[in-house]
Structure formats: structure tokens, C-alpha cells
Protein backbone atom coordinates (compact mmCIF):
# COMPACT_ATOMS: atom_id res chain seq x y z
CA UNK A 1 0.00 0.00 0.00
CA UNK A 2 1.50 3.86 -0.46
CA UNK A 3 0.06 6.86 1.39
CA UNK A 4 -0.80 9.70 -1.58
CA UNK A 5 -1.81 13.17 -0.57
CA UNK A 6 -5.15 14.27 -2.09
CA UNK A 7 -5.95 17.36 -1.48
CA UNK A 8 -6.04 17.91 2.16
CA UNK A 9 -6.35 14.66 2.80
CA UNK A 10 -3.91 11.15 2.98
CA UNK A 11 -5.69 8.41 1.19
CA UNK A 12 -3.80 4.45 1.68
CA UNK A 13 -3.78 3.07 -2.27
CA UNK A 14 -2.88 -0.24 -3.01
CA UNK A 15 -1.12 -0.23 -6.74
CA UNK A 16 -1.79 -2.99 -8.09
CA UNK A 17 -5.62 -2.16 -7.23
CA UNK A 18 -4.97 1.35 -8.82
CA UNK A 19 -3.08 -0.36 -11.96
CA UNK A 20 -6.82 -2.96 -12.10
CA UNK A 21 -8.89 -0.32 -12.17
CA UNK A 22 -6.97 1.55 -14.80
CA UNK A 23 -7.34 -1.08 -16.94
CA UNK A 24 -11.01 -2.12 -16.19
CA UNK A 25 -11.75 1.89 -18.00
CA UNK A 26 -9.46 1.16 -20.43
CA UNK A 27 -11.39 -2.26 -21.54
CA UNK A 28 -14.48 -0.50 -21.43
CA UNK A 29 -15.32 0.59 -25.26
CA UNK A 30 -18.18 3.22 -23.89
CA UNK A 31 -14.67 4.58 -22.67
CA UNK A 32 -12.31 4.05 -25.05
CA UNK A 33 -11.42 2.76 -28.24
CA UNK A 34 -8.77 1.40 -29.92
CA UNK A 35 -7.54 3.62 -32.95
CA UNK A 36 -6.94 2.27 -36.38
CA UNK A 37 -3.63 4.59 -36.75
CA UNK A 38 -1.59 6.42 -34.82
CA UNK A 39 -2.85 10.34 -34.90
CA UNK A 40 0.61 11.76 -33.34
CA UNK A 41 1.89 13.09 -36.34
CA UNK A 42 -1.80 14.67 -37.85
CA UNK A 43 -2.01 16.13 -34.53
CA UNK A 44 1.23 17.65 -34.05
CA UNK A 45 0.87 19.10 -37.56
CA UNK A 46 -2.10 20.74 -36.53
CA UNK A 47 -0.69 22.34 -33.27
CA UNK A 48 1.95 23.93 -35.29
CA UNK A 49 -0.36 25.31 -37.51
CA UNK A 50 -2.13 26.66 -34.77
CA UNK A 51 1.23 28.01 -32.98
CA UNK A 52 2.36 29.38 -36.25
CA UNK A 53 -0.54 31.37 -37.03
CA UNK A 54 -1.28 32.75 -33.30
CA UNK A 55 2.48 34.28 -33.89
CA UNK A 56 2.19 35.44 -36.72
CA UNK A 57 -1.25 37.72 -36.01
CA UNK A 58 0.71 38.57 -32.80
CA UNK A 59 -1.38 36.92 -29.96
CA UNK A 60 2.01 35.03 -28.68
CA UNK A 61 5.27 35.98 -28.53
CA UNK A 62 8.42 33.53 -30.03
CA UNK A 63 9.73 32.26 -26.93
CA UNK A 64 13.70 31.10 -27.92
């Protein structure tokens, strides 16, 4: 068992009760489901798109 800090309060968790549970959401398709390809790459293209054109109309500055 570990002692976590939530909030103000210290909660006992046993991990590998934590790591069942995880998984039980994970199973459940209402949830989740299981992607025909990765969307890393479409995603990150996106974001810089969105980064790009926020600097260039000024609402961000470049931050090197």
C-alpha cells in the first residue's frame, strides 16, 4: 500500500488495485477505443499550424 496526498487529505492506495482499475476503463469501449492509426503526427501538424498562425497575427510571442 502507499500513502498519496489528495488534497487535504492522505488516502492508503494499493497499486496494483490502482493499476486494475486503470485497466477495467481502459477495456471498457463506452470509454475508449482502440484507434486504427496512430494520430501523433496529424495532430502535431495541426498544433503547429495553430502556434504558427497565433504568432504570426501577434497573440504570442516567439519564446527562444
Amino acid at each position: 500500500a502507499e500513502l498519496r496526498h489528495k488534497g487535504t487529505r492522505t488516502v492508503v492506495m494499493i497499486r496494483e488495485y490502482k493499476i486494475h482499475e486503470g485497466q477495467v476503463l481502459l477495456n471498457d469501449f463506452n470509454n475508449y477505443r482502440h484507434l486504427e492509426t496512430p494520430t501523433v503526427d496529424t495532430i502535431a501538424k495541426k498544433v503547429q499550424r495553430v502556434i504558427t498562425s497565433l504568432l504570426q497575427e501577434g497573440h504570442i510571442d516567439d519564446m527562444n
